[in-house]
N, C-alpha and C. Protein backbone atom coordinates (compact mmCIF):
# COMPACT_ATOMS: atom_id res chain seq x y z
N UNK A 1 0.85 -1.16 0.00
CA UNK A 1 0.00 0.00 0.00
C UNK A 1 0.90 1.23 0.00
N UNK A 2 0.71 2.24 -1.18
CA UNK A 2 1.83 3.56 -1.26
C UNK A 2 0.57 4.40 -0.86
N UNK A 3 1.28 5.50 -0.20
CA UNK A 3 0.81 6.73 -0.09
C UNK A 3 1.65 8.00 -0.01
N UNK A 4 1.24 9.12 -0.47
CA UNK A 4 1.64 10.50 -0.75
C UNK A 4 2.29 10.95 0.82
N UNK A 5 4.01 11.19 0.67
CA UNK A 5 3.97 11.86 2.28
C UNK A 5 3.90 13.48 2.33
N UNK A 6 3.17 13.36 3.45
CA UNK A 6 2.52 15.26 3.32
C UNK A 6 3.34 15.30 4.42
N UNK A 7 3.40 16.70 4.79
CA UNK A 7 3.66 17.64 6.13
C UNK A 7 2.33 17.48 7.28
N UNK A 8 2.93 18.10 8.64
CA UNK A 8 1.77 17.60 9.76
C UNK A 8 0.23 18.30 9.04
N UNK A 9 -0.10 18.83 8.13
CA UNK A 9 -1.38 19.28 8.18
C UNK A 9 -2.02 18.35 6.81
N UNK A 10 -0.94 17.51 6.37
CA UNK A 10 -1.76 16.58 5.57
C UNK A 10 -1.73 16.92 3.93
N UNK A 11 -1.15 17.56 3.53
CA UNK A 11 -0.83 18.59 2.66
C UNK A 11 0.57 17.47 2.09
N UNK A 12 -0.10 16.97 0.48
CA UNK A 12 1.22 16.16 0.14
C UNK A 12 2.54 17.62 0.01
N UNK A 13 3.89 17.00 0.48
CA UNK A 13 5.10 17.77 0.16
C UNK A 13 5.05 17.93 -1.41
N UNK A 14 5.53 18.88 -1.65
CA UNK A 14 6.77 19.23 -3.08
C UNK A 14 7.21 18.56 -3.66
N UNK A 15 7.68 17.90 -4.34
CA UNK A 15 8.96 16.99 -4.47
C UNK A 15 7.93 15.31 -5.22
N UNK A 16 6.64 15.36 -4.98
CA UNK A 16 6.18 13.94 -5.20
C UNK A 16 6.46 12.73 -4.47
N UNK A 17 7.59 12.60 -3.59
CA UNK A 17 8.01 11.70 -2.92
C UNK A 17 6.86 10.48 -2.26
N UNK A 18 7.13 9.13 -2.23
CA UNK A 18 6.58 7.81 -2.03
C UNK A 18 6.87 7.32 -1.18
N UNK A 19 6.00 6.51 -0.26
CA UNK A 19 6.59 5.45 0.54
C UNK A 19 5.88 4.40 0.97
N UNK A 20 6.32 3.63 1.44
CA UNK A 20 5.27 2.19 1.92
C UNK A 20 5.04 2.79 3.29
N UNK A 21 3.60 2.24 3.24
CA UNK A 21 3.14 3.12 4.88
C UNK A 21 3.48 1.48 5.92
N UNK A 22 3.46 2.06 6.97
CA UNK A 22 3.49 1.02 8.34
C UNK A 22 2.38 0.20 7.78
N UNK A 23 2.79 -1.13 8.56
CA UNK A 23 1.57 -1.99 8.43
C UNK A 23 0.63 -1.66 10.13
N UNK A 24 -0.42 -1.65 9.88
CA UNK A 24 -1.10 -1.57 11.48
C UNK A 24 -0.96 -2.62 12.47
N UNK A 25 -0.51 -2.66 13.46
CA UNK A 25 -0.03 -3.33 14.48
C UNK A 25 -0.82 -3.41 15.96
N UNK A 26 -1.95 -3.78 15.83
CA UNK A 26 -2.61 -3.56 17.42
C UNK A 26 -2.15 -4.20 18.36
N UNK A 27 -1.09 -5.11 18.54
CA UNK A 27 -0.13 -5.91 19.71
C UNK A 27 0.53 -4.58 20.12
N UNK A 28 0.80 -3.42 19.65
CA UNK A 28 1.51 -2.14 19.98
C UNK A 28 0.46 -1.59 20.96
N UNK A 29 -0.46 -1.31 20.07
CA UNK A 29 -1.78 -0.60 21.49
C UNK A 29 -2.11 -1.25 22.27
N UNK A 30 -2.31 -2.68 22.34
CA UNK A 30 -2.62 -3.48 23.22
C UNK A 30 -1.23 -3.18 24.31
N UNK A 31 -0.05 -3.58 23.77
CA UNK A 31 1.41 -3.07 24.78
C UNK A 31 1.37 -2.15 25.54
N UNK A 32 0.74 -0.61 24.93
CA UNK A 32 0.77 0.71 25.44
C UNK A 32 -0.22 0.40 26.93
N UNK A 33 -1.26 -0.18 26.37
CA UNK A 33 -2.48 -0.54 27.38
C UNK A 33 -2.20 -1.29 28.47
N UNK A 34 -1.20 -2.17 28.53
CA UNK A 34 -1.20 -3.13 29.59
C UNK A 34 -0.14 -2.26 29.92
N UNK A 35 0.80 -1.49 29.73
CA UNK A 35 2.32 -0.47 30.29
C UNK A 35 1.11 -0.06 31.70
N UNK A 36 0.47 0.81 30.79
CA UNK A 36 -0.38 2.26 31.33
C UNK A 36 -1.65 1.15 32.87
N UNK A 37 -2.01 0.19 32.72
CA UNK A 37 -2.36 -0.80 33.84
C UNK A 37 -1.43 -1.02 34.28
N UNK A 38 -0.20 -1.34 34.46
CA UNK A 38 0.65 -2.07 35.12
C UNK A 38 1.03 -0.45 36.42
N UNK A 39 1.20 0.76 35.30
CA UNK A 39 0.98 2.08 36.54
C UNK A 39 0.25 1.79 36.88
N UNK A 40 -1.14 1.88 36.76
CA UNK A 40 -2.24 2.12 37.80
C UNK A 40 -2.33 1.12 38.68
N UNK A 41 -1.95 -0.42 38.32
CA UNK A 41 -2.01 -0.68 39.37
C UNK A 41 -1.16 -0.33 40.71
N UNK A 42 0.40 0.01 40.62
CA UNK A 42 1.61 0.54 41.19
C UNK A 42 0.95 1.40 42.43
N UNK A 43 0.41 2.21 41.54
CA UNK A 43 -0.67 3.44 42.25
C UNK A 43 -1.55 3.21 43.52
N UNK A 44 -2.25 1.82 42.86
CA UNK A 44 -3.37 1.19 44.09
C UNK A 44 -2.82 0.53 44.82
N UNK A 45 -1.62 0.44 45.02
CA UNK A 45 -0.71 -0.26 46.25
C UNK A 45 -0.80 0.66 47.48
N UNK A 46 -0.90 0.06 48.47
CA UNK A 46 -0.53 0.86 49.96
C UNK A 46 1.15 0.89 50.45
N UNK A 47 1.53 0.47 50.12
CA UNK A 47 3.07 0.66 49.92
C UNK A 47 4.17 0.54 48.82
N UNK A 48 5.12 0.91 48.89
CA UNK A 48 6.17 0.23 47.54
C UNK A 48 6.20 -0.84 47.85
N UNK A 49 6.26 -1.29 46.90
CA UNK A 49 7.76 -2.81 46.74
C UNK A 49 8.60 -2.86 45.80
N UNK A 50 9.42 -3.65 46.10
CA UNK A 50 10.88 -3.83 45.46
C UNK A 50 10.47 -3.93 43.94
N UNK A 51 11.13 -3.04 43.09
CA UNK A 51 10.68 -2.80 41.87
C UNK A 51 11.66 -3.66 40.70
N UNK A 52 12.16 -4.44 41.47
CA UNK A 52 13.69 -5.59 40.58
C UNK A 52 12.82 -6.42 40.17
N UNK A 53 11.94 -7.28 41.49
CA UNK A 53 11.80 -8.62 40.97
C UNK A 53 10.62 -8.21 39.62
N UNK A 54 9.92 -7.19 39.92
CA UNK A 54 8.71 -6.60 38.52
C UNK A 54 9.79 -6.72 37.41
N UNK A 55 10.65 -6.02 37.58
CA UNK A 55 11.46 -5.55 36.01
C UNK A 55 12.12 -6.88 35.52
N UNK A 56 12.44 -7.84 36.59
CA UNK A 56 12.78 -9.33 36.05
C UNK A 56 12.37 -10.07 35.63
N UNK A 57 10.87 -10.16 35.64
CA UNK A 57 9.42 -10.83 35.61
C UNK A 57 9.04 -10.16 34.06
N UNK A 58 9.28 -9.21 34.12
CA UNK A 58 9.25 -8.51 32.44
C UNK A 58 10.01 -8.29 31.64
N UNK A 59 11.26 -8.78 31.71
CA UNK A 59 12.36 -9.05 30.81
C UNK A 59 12.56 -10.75 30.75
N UNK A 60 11.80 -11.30 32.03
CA UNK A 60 11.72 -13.02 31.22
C UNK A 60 10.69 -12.82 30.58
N UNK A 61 9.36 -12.76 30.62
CA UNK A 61 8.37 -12.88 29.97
C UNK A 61 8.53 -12.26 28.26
N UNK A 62 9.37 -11.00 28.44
CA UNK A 62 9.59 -10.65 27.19
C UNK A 62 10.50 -11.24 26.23
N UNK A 63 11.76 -12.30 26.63
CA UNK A 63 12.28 -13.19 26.13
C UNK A 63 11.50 -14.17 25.86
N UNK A 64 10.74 -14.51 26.91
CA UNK A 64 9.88 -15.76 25.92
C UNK A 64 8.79 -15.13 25.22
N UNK A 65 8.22 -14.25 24.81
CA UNK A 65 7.24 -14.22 24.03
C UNK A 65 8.13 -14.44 23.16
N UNK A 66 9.73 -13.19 23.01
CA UNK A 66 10.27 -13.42 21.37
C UNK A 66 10.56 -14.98 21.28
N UNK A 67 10.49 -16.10 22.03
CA UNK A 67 10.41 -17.49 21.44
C UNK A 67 9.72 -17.85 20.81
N UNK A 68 8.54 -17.30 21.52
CA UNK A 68 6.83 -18.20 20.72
C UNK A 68 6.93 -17.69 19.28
N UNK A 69 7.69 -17.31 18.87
CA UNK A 69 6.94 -16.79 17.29
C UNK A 69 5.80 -17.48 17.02
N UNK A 70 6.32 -19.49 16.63
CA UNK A 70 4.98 -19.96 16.18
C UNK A 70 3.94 -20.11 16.87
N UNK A 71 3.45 -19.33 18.10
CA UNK A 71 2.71 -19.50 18.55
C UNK A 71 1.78 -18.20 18.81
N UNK A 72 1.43 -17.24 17.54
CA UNK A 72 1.30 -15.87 18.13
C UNK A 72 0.15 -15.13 19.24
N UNK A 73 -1.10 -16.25 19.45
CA UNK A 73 -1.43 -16.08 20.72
C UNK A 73 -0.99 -16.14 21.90
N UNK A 74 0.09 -17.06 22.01
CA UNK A 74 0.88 -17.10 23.51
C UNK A 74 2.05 -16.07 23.32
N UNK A 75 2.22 -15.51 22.58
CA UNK A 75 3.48 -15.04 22.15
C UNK A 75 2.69 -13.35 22.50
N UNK A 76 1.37 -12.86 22.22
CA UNK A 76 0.66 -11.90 22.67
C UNK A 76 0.60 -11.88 24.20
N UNK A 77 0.16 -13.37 24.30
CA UNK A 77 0.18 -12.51 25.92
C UNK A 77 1.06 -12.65 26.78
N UNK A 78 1.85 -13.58 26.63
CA UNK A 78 3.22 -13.00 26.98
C UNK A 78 4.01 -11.47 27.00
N UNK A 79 4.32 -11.10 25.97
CA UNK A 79 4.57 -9.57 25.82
C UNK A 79 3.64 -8.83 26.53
N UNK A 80 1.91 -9.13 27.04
CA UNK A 80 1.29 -7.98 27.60
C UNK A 80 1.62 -7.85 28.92
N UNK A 81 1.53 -9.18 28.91
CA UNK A 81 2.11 -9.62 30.12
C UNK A 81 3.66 -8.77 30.67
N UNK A 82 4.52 -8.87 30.25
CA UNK A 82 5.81 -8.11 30.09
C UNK A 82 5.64 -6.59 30.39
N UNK A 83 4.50 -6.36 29.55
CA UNK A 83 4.41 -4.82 29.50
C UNK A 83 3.37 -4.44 30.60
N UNK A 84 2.74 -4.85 31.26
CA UNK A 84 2.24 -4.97 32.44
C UNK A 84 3.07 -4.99 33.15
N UNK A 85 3.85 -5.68 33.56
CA UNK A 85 5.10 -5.80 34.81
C UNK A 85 6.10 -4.96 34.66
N UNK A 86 6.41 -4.54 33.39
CA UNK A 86 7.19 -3.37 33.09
C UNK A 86 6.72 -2.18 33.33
N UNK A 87 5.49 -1.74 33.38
CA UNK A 87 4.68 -0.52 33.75
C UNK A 87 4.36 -0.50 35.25
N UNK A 88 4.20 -1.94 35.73
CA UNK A 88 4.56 -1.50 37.42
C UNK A 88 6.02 -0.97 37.88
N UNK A 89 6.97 -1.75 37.60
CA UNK A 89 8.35 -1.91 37.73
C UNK A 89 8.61 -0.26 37.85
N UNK A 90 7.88 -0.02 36.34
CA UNK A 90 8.88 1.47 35.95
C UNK A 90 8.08 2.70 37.33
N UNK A 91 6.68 2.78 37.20
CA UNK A 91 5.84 3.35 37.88
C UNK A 91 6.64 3.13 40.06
N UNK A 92 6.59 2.09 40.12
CA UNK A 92 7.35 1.72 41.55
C UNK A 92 8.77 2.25 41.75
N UNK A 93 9.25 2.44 40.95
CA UNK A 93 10.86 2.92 40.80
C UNK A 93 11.21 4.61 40.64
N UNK A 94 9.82 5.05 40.00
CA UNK A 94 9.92 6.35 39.85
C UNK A 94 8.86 6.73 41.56
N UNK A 95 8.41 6.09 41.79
CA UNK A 95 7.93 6.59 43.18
C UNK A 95 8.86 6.63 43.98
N UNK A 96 9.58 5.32 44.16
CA UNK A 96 10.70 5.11 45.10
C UNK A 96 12.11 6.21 45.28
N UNK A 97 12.39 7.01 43.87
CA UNK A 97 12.82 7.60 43.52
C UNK A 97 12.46 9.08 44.27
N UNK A 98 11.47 9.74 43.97
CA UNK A 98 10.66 10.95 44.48
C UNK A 98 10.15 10.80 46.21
N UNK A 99 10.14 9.32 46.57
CA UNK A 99 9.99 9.54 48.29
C UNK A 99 11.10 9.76 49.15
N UNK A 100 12.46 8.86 47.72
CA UNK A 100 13.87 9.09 48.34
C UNK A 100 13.95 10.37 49.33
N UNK A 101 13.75 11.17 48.52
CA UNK A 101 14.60 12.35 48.60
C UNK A 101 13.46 13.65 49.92
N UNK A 102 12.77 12.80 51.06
CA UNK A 102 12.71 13.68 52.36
C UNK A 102 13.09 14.21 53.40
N UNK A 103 12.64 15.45 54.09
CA UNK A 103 13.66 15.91 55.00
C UNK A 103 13.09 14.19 56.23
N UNK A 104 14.65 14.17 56.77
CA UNK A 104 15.07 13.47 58.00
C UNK A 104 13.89 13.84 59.35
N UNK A 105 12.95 12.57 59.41
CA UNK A 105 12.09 12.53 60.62
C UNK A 105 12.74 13.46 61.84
N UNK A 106 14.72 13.53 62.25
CA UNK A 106 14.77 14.42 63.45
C UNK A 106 15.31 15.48 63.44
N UNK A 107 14.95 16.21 61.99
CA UNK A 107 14.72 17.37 61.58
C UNK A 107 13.77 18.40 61.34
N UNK A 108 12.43 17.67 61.31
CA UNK A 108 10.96 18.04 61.42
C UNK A 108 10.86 19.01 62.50
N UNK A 109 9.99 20.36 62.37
CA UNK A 109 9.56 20.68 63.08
C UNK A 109 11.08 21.66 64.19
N UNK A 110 12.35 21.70 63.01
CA UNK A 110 13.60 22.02 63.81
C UNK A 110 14.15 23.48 62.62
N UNK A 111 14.55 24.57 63.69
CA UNK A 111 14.70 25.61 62.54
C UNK A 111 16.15 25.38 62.29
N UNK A 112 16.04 25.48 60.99
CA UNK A 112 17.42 25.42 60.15
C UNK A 112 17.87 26.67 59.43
N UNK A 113 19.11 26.82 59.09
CA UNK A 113 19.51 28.01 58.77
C UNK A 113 20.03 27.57 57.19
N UNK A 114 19.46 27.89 56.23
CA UNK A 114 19.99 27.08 54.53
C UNK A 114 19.62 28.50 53.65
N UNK A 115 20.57 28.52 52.74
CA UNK A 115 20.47 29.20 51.47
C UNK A 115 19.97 28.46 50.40
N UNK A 116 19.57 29.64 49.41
CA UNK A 116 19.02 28.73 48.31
C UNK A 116 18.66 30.02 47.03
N UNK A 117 17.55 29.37 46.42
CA UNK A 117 17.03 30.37 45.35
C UNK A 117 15.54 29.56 45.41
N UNK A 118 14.69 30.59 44.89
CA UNK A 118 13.17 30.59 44.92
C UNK A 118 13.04 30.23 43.20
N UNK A 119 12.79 28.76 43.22
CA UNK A 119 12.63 28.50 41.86
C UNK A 119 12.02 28.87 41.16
N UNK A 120 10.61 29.38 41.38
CA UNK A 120 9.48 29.33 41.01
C UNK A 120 8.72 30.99 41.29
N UNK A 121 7.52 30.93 40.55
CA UNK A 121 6.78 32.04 41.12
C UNK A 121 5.88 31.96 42.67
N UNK A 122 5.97 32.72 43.33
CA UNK A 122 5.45 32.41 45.06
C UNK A 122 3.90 32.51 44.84
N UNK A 123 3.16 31.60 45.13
CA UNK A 123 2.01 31.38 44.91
C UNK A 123 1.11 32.54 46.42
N UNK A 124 0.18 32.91 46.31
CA UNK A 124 -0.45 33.55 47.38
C UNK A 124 -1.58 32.63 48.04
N UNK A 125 -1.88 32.47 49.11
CA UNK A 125 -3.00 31.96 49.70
C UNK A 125 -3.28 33.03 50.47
N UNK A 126 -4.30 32.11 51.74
CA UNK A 126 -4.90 33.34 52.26
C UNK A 126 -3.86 33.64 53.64
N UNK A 127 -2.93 32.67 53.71
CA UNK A 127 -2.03 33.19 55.13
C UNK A 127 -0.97 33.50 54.69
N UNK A 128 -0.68 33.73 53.32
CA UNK A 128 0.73 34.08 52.89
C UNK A 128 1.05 33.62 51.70
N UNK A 129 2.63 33.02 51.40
CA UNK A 129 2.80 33.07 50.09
C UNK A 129 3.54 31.74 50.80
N UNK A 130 3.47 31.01 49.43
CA UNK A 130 3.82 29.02 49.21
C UNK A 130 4.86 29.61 47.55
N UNK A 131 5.96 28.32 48.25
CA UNK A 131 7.20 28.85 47.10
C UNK A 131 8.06 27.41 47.33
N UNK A 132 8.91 27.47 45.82
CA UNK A 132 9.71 26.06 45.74
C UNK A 132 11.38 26.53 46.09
N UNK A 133 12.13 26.15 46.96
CA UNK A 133 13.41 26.79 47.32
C UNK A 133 14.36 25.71 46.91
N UNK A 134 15.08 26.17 46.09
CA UNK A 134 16.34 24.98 45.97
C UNK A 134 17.69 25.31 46.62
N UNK A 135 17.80 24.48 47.88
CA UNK A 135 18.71 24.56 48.91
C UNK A 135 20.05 23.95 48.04
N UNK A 136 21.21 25.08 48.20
CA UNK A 136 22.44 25.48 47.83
C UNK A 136 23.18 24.55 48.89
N UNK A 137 23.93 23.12 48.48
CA UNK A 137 24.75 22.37 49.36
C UNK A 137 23.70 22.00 50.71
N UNK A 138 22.68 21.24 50.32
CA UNK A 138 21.61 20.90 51.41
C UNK A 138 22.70 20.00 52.12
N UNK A 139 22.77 20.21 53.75
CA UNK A 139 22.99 18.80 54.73
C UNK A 139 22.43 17.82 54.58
N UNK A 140 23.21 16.90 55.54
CA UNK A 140 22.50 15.78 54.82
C UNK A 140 21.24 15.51 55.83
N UNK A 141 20.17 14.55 55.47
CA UNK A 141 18.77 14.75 55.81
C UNK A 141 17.92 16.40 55.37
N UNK A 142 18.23 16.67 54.39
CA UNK A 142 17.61 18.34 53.95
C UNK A 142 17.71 17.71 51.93
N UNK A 143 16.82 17.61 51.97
CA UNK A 143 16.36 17.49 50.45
C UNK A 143 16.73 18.84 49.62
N UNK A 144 17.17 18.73 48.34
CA UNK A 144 17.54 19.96 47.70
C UNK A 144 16.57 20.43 47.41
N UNK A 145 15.58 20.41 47.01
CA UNK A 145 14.34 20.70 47.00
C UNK A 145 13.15 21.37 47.78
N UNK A 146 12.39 22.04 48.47
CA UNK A 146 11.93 22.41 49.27
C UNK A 146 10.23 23.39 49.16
N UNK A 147 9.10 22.96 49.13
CA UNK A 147 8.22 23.38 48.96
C UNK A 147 8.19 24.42 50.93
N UNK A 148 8.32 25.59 50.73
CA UNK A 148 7.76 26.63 51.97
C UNK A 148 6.66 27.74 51.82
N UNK A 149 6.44 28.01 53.02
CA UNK A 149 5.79 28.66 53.05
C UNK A 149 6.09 29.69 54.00
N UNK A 150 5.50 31.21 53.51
CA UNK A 150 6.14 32.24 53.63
C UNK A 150 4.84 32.77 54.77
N UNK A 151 4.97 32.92 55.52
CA UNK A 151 3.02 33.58 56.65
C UNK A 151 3.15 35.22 56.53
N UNK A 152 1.88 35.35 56.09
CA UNK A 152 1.59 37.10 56.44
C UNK A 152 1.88 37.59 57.92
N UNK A 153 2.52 39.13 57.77
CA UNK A 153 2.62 39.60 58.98
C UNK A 153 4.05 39.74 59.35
N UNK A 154 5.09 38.56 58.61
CA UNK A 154 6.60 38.62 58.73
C UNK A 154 6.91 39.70 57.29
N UNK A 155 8.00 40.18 57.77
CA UNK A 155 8.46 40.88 56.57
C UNK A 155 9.62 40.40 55.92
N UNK A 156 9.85 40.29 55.07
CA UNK A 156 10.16 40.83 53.88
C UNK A 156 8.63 39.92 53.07
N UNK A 157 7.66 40.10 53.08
CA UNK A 157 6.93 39.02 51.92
C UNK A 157 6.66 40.02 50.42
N UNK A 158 6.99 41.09 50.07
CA UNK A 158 6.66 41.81 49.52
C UNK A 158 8.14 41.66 48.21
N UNK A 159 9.36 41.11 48.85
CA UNK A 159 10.38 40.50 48.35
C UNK A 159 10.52 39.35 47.56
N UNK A 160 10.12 38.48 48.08
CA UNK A 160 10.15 37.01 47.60
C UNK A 160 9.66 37.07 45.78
N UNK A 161 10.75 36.40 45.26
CA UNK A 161 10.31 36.87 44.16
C UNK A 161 11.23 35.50 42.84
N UNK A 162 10.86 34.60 41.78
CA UNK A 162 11.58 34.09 41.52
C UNK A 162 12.82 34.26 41.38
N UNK A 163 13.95 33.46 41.25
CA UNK A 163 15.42 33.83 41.32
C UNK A 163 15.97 34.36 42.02
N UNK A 164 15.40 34.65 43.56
CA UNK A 164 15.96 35.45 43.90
C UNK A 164 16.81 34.85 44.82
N UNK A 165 17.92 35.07 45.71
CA UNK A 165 18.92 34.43 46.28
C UNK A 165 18.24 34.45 47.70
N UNK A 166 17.98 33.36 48.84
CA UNK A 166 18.23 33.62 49.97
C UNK A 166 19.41 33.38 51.07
């Protein structure tokens, strides 16, 4: 099957140019589909878990589907299979990743003295202003990162301003 290749609005190019189009492949959308379940389920967990034995479980399964060739129903769900466990794996690993990085339980609730810069624009509520600070050589237990909040009534709030150095 040839068809005319156009530009994104569909519009054949200049030139006349040809090509054989993709053949349609729904084992691909079906793949995308079981990735995108394998997050959600990640999600409906009450805790992490170890995100190895998932990613091992989906790199065997994905070796044996490429066995089954002659078998392309088992050889389907195998791979969804794969891509299911690969979409937890990846989903569990990127959580595990983003919880890494909190301030230290016997640091809570303890005033610290840190520099930084105000990444972001300072959002207003009704007791003040909420801002993202990226702490310059954080200690350790102090995440580089830092969502604060600024309370009406202290001064400088009229300052705070992206980029700006504290």
């Amino acid at each position: 099957m040839d068809f005319s290749v156009g530009d994104i609005s569909g519009r054949p190019r200049s030139g006349g140019g040809r090509t054989r189009a993709l053949p349609h492949n729904p084992a691909m959308e079906y793949a995308i589909v079981a990735f995108a379940l394998g997050v959600l389920l990640c999600q409906q967990q009450a805790e992490l878990l170890a995100w190895q034995p998932f990613m091992a479980g989906a790199l065997l399964l994905g070796l044996a589907g490429c066995r089954l060739a002659a078998r392309p129903r088992a050889r389907l769900t195998t791979l969804l299979g794969a891509a299911l466990l690969a979409g937890f794996a990846y989903a569990d690993w990127r959580a595990g990743l983003r919880l890494a990085d909190h301030l230290a339980p016997a640091l809570i609730a303890q005033d610290l003295v840190l520099t930084g810069q105000i990444e972001d624009l300072p959002q207003a509520f009704e007791r003040g202003l909420r801002f993202r600070f990226r702490v310059e050589n954080p200690p350790a237990g102090v995440p580089s990162l830092l969502n604060l909040s600024w309370y009406a009534g202290r001064d400088p709030v009229r300052r705070l301003r992206a980029g700006s150095q504290w």
